[in-house]
Protein backbone atom coordinates (compact mmCIF):
# COMPACT_ATOMS: atom_id res chain seq x y z
CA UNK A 1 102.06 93.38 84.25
CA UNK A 2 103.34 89.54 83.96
CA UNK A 3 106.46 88.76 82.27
CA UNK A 4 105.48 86.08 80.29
CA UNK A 5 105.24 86.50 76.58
CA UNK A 6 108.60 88.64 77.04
CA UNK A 7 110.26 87.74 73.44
CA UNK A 8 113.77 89.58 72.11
CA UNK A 9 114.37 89.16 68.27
CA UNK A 10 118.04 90.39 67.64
CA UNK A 11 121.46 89.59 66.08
CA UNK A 12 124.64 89.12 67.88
CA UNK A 13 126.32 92.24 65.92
CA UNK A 14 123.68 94.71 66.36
CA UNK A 15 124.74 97.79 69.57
CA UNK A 16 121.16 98.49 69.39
CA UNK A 17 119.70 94.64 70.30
CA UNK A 18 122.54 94.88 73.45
CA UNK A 19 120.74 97.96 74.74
CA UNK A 20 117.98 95.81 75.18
CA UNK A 21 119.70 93.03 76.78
CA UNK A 22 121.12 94.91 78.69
CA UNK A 23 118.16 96.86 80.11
CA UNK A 24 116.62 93.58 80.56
CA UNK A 25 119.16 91.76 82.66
CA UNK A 26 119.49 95.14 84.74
CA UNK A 27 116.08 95.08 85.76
CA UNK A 28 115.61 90.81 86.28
CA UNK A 29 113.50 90.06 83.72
CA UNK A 30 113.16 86.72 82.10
CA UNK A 31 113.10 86.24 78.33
CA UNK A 32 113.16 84.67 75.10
CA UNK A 33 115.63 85.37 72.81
CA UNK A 34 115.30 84.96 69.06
CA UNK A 35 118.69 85.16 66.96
CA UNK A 36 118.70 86.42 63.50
CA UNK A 37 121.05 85.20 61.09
CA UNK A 38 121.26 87.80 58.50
CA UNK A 39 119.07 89.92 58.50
CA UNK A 40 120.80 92.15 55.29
CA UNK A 41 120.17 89.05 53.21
CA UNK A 42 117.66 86.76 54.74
CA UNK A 43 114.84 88.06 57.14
CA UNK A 44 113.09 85.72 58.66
CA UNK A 45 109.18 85.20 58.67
CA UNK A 46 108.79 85.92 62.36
CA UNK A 47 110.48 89.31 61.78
CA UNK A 48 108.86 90.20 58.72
CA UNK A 49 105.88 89.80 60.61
CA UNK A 50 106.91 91.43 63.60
CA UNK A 51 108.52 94.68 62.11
CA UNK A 52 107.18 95.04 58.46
CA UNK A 53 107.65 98.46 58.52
CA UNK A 54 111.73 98.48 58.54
CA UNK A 55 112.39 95.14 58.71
CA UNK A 56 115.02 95.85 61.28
CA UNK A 57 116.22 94.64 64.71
CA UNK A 58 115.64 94.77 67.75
CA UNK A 59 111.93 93.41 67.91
CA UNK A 60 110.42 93.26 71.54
CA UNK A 61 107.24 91.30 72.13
CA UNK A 62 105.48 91.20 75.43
CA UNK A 63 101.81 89.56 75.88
CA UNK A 64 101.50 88.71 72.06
CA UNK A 65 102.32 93.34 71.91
CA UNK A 66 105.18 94.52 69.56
CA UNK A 67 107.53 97.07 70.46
CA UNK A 68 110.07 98.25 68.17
CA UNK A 69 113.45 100.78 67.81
CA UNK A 70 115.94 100.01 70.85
CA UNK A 71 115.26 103.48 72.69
CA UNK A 72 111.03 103.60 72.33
CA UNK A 73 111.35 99.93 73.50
CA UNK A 74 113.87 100.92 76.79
CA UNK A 75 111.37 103.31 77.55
CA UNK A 76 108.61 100.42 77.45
CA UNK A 77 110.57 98.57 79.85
CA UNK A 78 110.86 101.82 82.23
CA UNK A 79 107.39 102.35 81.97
CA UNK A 80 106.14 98.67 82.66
CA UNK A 81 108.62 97.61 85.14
CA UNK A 82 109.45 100.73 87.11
CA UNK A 83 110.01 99.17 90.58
CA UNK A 84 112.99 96.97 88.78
CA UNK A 85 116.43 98.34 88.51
CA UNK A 86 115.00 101.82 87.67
CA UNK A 87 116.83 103.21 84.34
CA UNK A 88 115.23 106.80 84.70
CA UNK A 89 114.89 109.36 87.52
CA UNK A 90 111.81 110.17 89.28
CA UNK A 91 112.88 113.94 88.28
CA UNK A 92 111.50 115.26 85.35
CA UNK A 93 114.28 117.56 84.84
CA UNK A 94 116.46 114.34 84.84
CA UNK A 95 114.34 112.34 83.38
CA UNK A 96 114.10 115.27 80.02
CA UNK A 97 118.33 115.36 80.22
CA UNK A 98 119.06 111.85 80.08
CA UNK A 99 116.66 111.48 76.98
CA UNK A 100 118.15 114.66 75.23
CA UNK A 101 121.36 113.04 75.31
CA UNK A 102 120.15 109.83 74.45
CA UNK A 103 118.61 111.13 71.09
CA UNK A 104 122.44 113.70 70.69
CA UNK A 105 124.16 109.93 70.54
CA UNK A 106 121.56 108.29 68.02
CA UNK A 107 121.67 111.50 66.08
CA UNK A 108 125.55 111.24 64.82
CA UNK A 109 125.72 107.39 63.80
CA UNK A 110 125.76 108.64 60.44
CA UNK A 111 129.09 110.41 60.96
CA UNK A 112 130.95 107.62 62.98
CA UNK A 113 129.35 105.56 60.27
CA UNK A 114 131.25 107.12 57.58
CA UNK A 115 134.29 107.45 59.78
CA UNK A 116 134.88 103.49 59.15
CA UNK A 117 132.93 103.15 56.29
CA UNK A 118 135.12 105.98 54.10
CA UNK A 119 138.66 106.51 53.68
CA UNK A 120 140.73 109.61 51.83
CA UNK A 121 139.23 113.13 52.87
CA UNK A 122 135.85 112.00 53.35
CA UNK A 123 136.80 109.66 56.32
CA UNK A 124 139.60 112.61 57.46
CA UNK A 125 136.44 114.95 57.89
CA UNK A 126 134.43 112.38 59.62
CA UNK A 127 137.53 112.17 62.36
CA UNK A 128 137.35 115.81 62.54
CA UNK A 129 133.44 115.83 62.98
CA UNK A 130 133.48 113.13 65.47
CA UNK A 131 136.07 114.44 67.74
CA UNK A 132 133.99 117.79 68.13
CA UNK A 133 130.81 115.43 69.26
CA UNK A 134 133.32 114.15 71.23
CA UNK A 135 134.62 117.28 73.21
CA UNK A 136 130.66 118.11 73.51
CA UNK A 137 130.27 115.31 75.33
CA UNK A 138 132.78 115.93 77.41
CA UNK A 139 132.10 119.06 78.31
CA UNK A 140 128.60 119.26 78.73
CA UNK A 141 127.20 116.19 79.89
CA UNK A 142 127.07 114.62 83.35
CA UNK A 143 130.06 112.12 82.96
CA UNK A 144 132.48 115.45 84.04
CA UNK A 145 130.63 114.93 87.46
CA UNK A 146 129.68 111.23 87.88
CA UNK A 147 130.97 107.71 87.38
CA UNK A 148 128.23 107.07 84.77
CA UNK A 149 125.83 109.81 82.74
CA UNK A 150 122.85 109.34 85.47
CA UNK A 151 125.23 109.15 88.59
CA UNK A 152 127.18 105.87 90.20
CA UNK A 153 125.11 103.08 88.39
CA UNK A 154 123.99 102.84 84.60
CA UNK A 155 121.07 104.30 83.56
CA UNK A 156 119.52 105.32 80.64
CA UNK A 157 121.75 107.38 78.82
CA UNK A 158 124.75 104.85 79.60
CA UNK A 159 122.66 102.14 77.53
CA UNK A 160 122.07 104.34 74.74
CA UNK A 161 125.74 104.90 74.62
CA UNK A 162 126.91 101.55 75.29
CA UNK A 163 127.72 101.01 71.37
CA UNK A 164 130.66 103.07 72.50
CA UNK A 165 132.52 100.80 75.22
CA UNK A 166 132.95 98.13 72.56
CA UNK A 167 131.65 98.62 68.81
CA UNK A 168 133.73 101.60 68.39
CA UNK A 169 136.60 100.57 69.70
CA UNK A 170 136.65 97.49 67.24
CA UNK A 171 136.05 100.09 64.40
CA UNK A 172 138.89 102.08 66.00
CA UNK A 173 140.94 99.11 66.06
CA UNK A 174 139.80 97.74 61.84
CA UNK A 175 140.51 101.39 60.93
CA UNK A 176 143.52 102.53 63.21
CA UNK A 177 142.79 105.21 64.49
CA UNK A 178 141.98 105.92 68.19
CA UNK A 179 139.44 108.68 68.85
CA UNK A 180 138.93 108.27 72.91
CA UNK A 181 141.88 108.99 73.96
CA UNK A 182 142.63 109.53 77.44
CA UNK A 183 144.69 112.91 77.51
CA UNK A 184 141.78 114.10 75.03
CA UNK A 185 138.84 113.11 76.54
CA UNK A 186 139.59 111.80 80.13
CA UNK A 187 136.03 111.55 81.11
CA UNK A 188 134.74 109.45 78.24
CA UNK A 189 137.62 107.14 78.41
CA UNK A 190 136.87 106.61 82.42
CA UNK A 191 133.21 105.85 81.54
CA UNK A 192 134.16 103.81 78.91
CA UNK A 193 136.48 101.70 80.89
CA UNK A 194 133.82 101.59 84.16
CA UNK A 195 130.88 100.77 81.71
CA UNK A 196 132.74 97.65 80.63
CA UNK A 197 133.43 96.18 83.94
CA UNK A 198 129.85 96.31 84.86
CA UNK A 199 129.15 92.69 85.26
CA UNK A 200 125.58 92.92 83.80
CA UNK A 201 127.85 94.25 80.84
CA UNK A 202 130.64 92.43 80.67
CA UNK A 203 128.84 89.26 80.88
CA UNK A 204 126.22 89.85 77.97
CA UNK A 205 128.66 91.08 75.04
CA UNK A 206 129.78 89.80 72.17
CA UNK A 207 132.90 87.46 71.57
CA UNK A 208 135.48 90.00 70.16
CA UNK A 209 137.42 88.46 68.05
CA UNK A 210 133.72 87.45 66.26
CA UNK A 211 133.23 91.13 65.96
CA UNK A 212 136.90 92.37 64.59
CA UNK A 213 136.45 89.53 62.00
CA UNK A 214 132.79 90.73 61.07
CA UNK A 215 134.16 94.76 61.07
CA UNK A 216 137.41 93.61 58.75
CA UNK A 217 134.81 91.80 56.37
CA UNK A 218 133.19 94.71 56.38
CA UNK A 219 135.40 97.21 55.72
CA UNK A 220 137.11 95.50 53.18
CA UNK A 221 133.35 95.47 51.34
CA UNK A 222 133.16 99.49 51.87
CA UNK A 223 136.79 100.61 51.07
CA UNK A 224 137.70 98.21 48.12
């Protein structure tokens, strides 16, 4: 299938738009990208018409075709482009464990949510929740065994976990309190630390000081 028509609608502070980017400069493939300026206060026509559903970010078009939510639209790019920079193994064992933890990760934003969004003994139990996702991890997936959660280059899983390498840290920095800790959770701290000096990565990011100044606005609206 041809590339053209290959159109990203994002916004520079959304983890979930960067999976996309991501994926997309992995595998070579040209495209159009569409910046949002607020989408919590101002949505633009193009994505109101593009995602009336949720009304959310990321929005992938390809041939005039919508594809929406960062992981379904990863998979789309698997799917159409498989030949380029492959982001799944050809086993289906593999293939069903990198997806399982793709969906554990998406399935606890709610608690590192709260973790910066909270403070007192709501935010104390949020530490205590995250930290036990965090030993899971640890122990039970693939990064105990490999450089990344696929094996020696990123793949799947490492995209959908990206959010980690950087947003969290700048929470963890608005918030002080570190929760990936090396003597804690050596593992995740090395892939941390090896996912951000991907080039791919570390060329496509977000300016940080931008982002500490957006997460202190931000906090200061939650916790005052």
């Amino acid at each position: 299938m041809e590339e053209d028509g290959v159109k990203v609608l994002g916004m520079w502070s959304s983890p979930f738009v960067y999976r996309v980017i991501w994926a997309l400069k992995l595998k070579g493939i040209e495209y159009e990208y569409i910046e949002e300026e607020d989408i919590y206060t101002q949505k633009s026509d193009l994505l109101l018409k593009y995602n009336p559903v949720h009304k959310k970010v990321p929005v992938f078009v390809h041939g005039g075709k919508t594809i929406l939510e960062s992981m379904i639209i990863l998979e789309y790019l698997e799917e159409t482009w498989p030949e380029k920079y492959p982001l799944l193994s050809k086993d289906p064992c593999q293939r069903s464990v990198s997806r399982f933890w793709s969906k554990f990760i998406d399935d606890q934003g709610a608690t590192f949510w709260k973790f910066f969004s909270t403070a007192g003994e709501e935010q104390e139990k949020a530490i205590k929740d995250i930290l036990q996702i965090l030993r899971t991890i640890e122990e039970h997936s693939n990064i105990s065994k490999h450089k990344f959660f696929e094996g020696d280059t990123i793949g799947f899983t490492d995209l959908a976990f990206g959010w980690m390498a950087f947003w969290l840290q700048v929470m963890e920095e608005v918030v002080e309190v570190k929760l990936i800790e090396i003597g804690s959770f050596p593992h995740l701290h090395a892939w941390r630390e090896n996912f951000r000096q991907v080039p791919v990565i570390k060329e496509n990011i977000y300016d940080h000081d931008l982002m500490l100044a957006h997460f202190i606005r931000m906090r200061k609206m939650y916790c005052n």
